[in-house]
C-alpha atoms as a PDB file:
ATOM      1  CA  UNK A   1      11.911 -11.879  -5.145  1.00  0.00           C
ATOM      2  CA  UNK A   2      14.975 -12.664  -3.378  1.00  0.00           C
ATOM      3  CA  UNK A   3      17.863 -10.228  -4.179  1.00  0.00           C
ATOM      4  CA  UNK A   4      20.374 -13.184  -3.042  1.00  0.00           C
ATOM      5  CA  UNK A   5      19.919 -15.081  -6.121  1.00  0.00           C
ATOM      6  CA  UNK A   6      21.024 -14.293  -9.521  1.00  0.00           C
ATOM      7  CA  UNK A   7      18.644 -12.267 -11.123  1.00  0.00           C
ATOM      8  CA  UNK A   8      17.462 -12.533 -14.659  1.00  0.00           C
ATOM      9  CA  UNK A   9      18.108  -9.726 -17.217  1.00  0.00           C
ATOM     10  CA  UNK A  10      15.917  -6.978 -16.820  1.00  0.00           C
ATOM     11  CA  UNK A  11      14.412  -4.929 -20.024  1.00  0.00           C
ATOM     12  CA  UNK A  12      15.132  -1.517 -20.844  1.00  0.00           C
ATOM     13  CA  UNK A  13      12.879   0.713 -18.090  1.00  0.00           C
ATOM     14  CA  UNK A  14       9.842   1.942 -20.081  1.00  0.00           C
ATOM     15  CA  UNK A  15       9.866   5.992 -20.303  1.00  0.00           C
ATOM     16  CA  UNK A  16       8.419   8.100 -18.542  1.00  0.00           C
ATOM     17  CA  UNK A  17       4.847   9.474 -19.623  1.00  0.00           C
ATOM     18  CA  UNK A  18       4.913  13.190 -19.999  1.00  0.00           C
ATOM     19  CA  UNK A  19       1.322  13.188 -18.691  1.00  0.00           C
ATOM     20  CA  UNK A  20       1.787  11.256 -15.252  1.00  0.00           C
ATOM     21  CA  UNK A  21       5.528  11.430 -15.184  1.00  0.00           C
ATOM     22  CA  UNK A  22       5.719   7.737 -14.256  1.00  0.00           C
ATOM     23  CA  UNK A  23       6.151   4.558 -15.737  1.00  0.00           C
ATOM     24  CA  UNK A  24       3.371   2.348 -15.368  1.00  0.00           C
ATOM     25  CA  UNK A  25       3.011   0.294 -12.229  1.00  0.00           C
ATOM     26  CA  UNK A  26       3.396  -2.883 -13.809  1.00  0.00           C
ATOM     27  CA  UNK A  27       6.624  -2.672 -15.212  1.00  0.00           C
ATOM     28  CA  UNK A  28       8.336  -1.692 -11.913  1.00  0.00           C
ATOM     29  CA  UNK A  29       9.798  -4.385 -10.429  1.00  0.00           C
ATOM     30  CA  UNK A  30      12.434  -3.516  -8.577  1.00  0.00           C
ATOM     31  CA  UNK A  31      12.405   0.150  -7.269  1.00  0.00           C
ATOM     32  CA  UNK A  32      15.167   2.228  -5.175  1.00  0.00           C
ATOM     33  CA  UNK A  33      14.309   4.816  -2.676  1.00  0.00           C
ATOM     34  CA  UNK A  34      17.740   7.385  -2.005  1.00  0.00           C
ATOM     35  CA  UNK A  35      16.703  10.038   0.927  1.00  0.00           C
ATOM     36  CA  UNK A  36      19.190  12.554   2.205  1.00  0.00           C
ATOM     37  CA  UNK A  37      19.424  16.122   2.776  1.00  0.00           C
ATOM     38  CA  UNK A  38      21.305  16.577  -0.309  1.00  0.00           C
ATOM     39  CA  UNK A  39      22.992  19.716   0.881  1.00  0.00           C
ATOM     40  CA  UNK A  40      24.304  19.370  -1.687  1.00  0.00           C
ATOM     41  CA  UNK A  41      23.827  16.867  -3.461  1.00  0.00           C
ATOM     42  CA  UNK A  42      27.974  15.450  -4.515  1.00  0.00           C
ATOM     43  CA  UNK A  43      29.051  13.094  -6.399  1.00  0.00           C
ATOM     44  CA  UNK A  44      29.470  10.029  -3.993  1.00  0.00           C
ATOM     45  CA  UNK A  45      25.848  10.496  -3.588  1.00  0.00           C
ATOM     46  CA  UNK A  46      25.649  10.104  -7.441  1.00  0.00           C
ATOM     47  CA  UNK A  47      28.205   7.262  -6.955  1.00  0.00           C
ATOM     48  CA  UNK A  48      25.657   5.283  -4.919  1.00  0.00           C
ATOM     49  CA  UNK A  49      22.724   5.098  -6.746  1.00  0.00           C
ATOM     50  CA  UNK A  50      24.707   4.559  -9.951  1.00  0.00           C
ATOM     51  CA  UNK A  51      26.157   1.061  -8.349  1.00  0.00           C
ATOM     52  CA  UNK A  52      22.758   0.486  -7.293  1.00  0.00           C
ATOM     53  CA  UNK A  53      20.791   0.234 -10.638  1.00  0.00           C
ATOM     54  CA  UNK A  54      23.818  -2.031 -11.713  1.00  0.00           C
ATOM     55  CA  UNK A  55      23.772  -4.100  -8.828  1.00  0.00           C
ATOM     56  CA  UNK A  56      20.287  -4.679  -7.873  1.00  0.00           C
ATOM     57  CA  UNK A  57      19.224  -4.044 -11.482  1.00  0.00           C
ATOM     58  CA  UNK A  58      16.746  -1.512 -10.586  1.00  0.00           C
ATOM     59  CA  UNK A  59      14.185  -0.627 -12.746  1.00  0.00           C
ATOM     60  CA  UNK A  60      13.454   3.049 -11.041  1.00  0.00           C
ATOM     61  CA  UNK A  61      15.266   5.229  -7.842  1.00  0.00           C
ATOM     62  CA  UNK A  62      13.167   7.360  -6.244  1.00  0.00           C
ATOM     63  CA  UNK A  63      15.637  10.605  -4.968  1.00  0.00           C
ATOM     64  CA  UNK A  64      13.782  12.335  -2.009  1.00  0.00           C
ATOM     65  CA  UNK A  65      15.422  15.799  -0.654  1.00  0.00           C
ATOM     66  CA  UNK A  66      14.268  15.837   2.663  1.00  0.00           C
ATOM     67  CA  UNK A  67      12.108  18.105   4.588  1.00  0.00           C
ATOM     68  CA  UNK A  68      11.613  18.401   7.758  1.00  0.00           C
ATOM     69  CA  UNK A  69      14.390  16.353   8.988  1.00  0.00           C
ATOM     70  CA  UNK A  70      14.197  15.233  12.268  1.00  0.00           C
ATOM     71  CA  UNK A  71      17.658  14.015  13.239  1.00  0.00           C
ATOM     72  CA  UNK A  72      19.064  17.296  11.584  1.00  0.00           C
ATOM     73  CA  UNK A  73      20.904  19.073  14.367  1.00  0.00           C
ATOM     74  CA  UNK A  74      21.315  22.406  11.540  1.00  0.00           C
ATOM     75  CA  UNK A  75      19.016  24.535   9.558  1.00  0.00           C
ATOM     76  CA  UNK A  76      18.726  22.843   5.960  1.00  0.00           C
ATOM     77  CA  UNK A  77      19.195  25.516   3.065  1.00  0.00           C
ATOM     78  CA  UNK A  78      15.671  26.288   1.602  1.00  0.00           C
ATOM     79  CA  UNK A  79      13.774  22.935  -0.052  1.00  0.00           C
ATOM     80  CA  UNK A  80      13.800  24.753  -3.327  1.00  0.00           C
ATOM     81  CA  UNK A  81      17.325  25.044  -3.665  1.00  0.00           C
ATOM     82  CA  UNK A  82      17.976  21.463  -2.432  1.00  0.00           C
ATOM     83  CA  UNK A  83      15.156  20.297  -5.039  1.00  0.00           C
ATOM     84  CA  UNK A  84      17.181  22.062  -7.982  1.00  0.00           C
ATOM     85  CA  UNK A  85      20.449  21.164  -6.965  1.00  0.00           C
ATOM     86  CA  UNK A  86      19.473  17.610  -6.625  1.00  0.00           C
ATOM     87  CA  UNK A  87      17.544  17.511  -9.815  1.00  0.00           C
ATOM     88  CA  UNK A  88      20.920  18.523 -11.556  1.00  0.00           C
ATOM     89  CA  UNK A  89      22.915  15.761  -9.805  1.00  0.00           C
ATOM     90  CA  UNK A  90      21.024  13.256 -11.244  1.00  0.00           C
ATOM     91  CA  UNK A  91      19.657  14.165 -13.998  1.00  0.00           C
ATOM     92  CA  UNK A  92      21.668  12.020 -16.595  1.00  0.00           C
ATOM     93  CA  UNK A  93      20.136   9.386 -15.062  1.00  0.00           C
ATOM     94  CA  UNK A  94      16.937   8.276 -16.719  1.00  0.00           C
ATOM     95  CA  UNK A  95      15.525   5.422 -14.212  1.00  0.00           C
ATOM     96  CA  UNK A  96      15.678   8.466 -11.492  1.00  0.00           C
ATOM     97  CA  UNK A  97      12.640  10.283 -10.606  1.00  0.00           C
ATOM     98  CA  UNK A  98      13.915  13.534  -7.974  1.00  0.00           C
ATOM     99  CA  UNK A  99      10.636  13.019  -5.848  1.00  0.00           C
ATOM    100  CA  UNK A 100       9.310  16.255  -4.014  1.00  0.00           C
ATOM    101  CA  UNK A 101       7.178  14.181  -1.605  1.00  0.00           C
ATOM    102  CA  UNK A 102       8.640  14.645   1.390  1.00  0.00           C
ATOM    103  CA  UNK A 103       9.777  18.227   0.466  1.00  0.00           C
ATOM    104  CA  UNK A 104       5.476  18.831   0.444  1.00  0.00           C
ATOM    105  CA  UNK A 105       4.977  17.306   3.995  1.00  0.00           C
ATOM    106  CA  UNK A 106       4.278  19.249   7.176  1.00  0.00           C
ATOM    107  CA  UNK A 107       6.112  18.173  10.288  1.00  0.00           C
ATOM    108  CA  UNK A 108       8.600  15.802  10.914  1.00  0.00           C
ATOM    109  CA  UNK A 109       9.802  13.280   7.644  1.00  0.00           C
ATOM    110  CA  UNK A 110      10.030  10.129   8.067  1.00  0.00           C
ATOM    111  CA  UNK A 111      11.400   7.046   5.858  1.00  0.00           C
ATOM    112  CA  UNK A 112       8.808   4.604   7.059  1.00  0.00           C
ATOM    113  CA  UNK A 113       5.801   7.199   5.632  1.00  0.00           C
ATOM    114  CA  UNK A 114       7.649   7.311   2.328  1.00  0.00           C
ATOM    115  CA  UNK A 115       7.581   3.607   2.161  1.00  0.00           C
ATOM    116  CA  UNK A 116       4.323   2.635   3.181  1.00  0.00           C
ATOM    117  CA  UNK A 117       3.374   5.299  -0.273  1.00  0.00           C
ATOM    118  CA  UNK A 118       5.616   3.803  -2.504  1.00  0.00           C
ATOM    119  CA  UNK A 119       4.545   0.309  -1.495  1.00  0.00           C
ATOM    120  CA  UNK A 120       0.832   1.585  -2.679  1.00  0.00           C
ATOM    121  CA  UNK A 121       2.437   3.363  -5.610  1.00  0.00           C
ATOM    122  CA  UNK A 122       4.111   0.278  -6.817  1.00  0.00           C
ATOM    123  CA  UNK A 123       2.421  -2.907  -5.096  1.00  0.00           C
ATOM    124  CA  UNK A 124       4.003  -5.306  -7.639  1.00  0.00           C
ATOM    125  CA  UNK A 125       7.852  -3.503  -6.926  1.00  0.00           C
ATOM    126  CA  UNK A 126      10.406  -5.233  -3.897  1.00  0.00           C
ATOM    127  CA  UNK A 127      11.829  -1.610  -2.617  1.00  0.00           C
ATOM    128  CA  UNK A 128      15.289  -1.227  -1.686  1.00  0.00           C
ATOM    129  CA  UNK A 129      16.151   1.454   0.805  1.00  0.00           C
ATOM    130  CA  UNK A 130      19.985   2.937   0.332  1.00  0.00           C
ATOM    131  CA  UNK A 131      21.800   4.522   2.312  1.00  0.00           C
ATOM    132  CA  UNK A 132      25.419   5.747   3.066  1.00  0.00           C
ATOM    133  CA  UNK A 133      28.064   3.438   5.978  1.00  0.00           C
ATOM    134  CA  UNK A 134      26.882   6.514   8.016  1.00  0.00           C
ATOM    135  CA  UNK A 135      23.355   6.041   7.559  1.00  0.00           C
ATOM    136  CA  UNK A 136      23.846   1.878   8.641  1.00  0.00           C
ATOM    137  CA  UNK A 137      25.544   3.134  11.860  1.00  0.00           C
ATOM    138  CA  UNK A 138      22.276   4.942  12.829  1.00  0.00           C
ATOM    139  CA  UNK A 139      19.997   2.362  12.242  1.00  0.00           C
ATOM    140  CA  UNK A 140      18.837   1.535  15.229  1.00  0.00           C
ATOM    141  CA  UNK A 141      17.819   4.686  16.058  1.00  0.00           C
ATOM    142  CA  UNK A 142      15.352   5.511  12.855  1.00  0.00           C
ATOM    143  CA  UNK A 143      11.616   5.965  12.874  1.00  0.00           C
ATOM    144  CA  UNK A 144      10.066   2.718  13.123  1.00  0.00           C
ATOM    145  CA  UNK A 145      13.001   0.908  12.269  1.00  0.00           C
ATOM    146  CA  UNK A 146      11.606  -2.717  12.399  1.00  0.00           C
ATOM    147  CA  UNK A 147       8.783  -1.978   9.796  1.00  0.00           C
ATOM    148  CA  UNK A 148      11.431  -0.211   7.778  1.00  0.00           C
ATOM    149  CA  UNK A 149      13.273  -3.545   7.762  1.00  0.00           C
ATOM    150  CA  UNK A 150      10.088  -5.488   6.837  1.00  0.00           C
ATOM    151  CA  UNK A 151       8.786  -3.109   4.070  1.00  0.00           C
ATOM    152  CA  UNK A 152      12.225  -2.920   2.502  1.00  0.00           C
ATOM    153  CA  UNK A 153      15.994  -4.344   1.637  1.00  0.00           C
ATOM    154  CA  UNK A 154      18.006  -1.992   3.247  1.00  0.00           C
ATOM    155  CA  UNK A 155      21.418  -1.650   1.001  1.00  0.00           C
ATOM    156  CA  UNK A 156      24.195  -0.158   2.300  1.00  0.00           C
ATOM    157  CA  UNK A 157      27.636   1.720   0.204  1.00  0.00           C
ATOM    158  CA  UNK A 158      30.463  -0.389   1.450  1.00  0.00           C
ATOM    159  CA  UNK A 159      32.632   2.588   0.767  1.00  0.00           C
ATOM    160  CA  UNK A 160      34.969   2.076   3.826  1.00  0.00           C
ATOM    161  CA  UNK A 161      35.969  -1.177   4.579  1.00  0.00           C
ATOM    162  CA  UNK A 162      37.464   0.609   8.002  1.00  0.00           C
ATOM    163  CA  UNK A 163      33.680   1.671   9.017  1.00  0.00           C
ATOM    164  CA  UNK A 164      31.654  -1.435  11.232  1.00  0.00           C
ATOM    165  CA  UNK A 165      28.175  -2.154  10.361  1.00  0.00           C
ATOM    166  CA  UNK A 166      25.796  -0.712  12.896  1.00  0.00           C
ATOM    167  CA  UNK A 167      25.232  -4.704  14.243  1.00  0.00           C
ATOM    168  CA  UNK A 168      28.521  -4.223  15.382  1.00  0.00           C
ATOM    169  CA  UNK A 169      29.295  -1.313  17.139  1.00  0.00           C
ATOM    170  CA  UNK A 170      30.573  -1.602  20.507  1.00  0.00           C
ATOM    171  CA  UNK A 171      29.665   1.669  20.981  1.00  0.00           C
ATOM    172  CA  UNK A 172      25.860   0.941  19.817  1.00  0.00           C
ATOM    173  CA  UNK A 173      23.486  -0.793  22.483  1.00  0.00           C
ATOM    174  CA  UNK A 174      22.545  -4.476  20.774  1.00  0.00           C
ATOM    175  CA  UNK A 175      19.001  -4.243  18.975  1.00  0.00           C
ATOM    176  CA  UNK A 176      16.632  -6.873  20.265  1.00  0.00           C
ATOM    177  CA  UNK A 177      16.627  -9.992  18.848  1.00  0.00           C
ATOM    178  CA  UNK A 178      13.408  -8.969  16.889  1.00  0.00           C
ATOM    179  CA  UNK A 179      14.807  -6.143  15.315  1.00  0.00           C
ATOM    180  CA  UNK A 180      18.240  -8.043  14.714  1.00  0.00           C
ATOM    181  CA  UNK A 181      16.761 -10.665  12.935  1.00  0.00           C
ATOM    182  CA  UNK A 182      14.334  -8.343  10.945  1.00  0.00           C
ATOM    183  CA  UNK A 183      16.964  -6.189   9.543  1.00  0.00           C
ATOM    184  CA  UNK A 184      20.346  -8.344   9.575  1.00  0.00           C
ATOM    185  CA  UNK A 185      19.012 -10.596   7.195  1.00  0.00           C
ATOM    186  CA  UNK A 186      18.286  -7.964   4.983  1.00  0.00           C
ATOM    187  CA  UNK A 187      21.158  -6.167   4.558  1.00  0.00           C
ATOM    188  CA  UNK A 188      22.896  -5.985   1.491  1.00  0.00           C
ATOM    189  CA  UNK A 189      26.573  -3.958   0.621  1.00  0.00           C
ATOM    190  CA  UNK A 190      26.949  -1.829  -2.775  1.00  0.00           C
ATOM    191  CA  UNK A 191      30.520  -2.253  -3.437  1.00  0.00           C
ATOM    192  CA  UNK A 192      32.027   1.580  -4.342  1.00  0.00           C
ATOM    193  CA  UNK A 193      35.180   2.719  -5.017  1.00  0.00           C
ATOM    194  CA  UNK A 194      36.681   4.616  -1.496  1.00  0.00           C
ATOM    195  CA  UNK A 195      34.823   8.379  -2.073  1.00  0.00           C
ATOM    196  CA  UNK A 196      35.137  10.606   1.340  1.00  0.00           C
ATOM    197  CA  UNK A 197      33.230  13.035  -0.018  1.00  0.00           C
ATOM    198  CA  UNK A 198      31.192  15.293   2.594  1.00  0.00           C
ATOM    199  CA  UNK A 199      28.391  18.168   2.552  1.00  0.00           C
ATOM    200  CA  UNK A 200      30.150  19.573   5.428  1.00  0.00           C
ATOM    201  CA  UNK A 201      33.383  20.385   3.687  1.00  0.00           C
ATOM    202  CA  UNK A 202      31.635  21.197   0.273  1.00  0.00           C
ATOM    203  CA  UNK A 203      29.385  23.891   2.309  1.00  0.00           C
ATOM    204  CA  UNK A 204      33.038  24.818   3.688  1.00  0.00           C
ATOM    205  CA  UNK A 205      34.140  25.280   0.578  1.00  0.00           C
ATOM    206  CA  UNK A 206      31.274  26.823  -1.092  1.00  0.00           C
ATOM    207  CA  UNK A 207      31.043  29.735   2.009  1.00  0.00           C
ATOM    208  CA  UNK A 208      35.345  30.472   1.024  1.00  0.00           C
ATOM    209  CA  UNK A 209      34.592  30.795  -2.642  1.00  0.00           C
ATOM    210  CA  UNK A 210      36.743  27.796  -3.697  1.00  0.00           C
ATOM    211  CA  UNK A 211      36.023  25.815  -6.192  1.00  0.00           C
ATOM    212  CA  UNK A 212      34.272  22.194  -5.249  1.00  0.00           C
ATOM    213  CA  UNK A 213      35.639  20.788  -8.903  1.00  0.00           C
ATOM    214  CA  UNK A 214      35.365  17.018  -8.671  1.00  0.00           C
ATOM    215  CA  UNK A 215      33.295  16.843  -5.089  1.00  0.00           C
ATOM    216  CA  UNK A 216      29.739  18.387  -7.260  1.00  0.00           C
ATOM    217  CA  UNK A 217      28.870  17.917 -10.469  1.00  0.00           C
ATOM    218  CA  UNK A 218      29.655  21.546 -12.479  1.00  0.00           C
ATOM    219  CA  UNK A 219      25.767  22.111 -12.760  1.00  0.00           C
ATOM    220  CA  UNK A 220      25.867  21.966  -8.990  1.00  0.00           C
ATOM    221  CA  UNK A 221      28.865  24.234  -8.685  1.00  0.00           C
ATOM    222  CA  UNK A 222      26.879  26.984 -11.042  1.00  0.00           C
ATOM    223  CA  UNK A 223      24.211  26.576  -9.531  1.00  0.00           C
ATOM    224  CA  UNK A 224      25.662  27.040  -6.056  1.00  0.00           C
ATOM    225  CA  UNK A 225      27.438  30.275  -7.233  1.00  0.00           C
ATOM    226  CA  UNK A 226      24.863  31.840  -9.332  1.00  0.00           C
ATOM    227  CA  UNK A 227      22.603  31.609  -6.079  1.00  0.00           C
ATOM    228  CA  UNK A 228      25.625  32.228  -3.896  1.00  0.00           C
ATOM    229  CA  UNK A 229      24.404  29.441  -1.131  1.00  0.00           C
ATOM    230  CA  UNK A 230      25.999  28.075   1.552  1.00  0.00           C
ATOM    231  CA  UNK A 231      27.869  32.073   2.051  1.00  0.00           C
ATOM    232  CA  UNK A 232      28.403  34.210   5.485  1.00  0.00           C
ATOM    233  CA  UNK A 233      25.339  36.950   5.143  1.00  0.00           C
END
């Protein structure tokens, strides 16, 4: 399916079976996959895959916490805590499904495993990868990059017209013409509102005692305090 042309009206995303905890594979056509550390998860993460179901009329997100990330430069607070937080973000969201997988792995995570598993999970679904401007300026240096681009659209939050695509950093050594071609072509922008939100100040704030109002959702804020994360010991 190309994502270029106007799409047809999707139906209403079947529920989720209690048993399995999945709609069936047949009525996933269009699936989103949403990785991050989600430390925490805010609310321009939230942002994101909201203007992605509306945009790309997705049928299902999948919302991975990481686990062992390998570009991390930090310690990540404990998986569990990431897991909860990140299951209250989004949890008025009914086509998202927080998925532990990568939370369960040993060793280094990596996008292109999760992919190749969802492609088997849902071998009738296009998948479309999104990430953050941030994210797109780093491109070129992910895991397997070129069979990212081939297994998946990559979509990217246009949410600052002031940050250039990772194509066209000066800064950035130019991908081969393989790996242009591969991924250029498959790039699509989420249009969303201007949102600088960032973990790094939230953790800031969290570690002060201040309140993150507006930046997390309140479940998030409780659920930072009541576990006091992200505090000197």
């Amino acid at each position: 399916m190309n994502p270029l042309l106007p799409m047809e009206p999707q139906p209403e995303p079947q529920a989720l079976s209690p048993q399995i905890g999945w709609p069936k594979a047949e009525g996933v056509q269009r699936a989103g996959v949403f990785g991050g550390a989600f430390d925490p998860p805010h609310q321009a993460h939230v942002a994101l895959v909201e203007a992605a179901i509306e945009q790309l009329q997705l049928d299902l997100v999948h919302v991975l916490p990481t686990g062992q990330a390998w570009h991390k430069p930090r310690d990540l607070t404990p998986p569990v805590h990431r897991l909860a937080m990140t299951r209250l973000a989004f949890a008025h969201l009914p086509r998202v499904v927080v998925d532990d997988r990568e939370i369960g792995r040993t060793g280094p995570s990596y996008t292109v495993d999760t992919l190749h598993e969802l492609q088997t999970q849902w071998p009738r679904a296009q998948l479309f990868l999104l990430i953050g401007d941030d994210q797109r300026r780093s491109l070129p240096s992910w895991h397997q990059i070129d069979e990212i681009g081939r297994i998946a659209i990559i979509c990217a939050a246009s949410r600052d017209k002031a940050v250039r695509a990772w194509s066209e950093d000066p800064q950035k050594p130019a991908p081969s013409t393989r790996l242009f071609d591969t991924l250029q072509a498959r790039i699509l922008s989420l249009d969303m509102p201007l949102m600088p939100h960032s973990a790094t100040a939230i953790r800031v704030l969290a570690a002060t005692e201040q309140t993150m109002t507006g930046l997390v959702s309140p479940a998030v804020e409780r659920y930072i305090n009541e576990h006091h994360l992200y505090r000197p010991h």
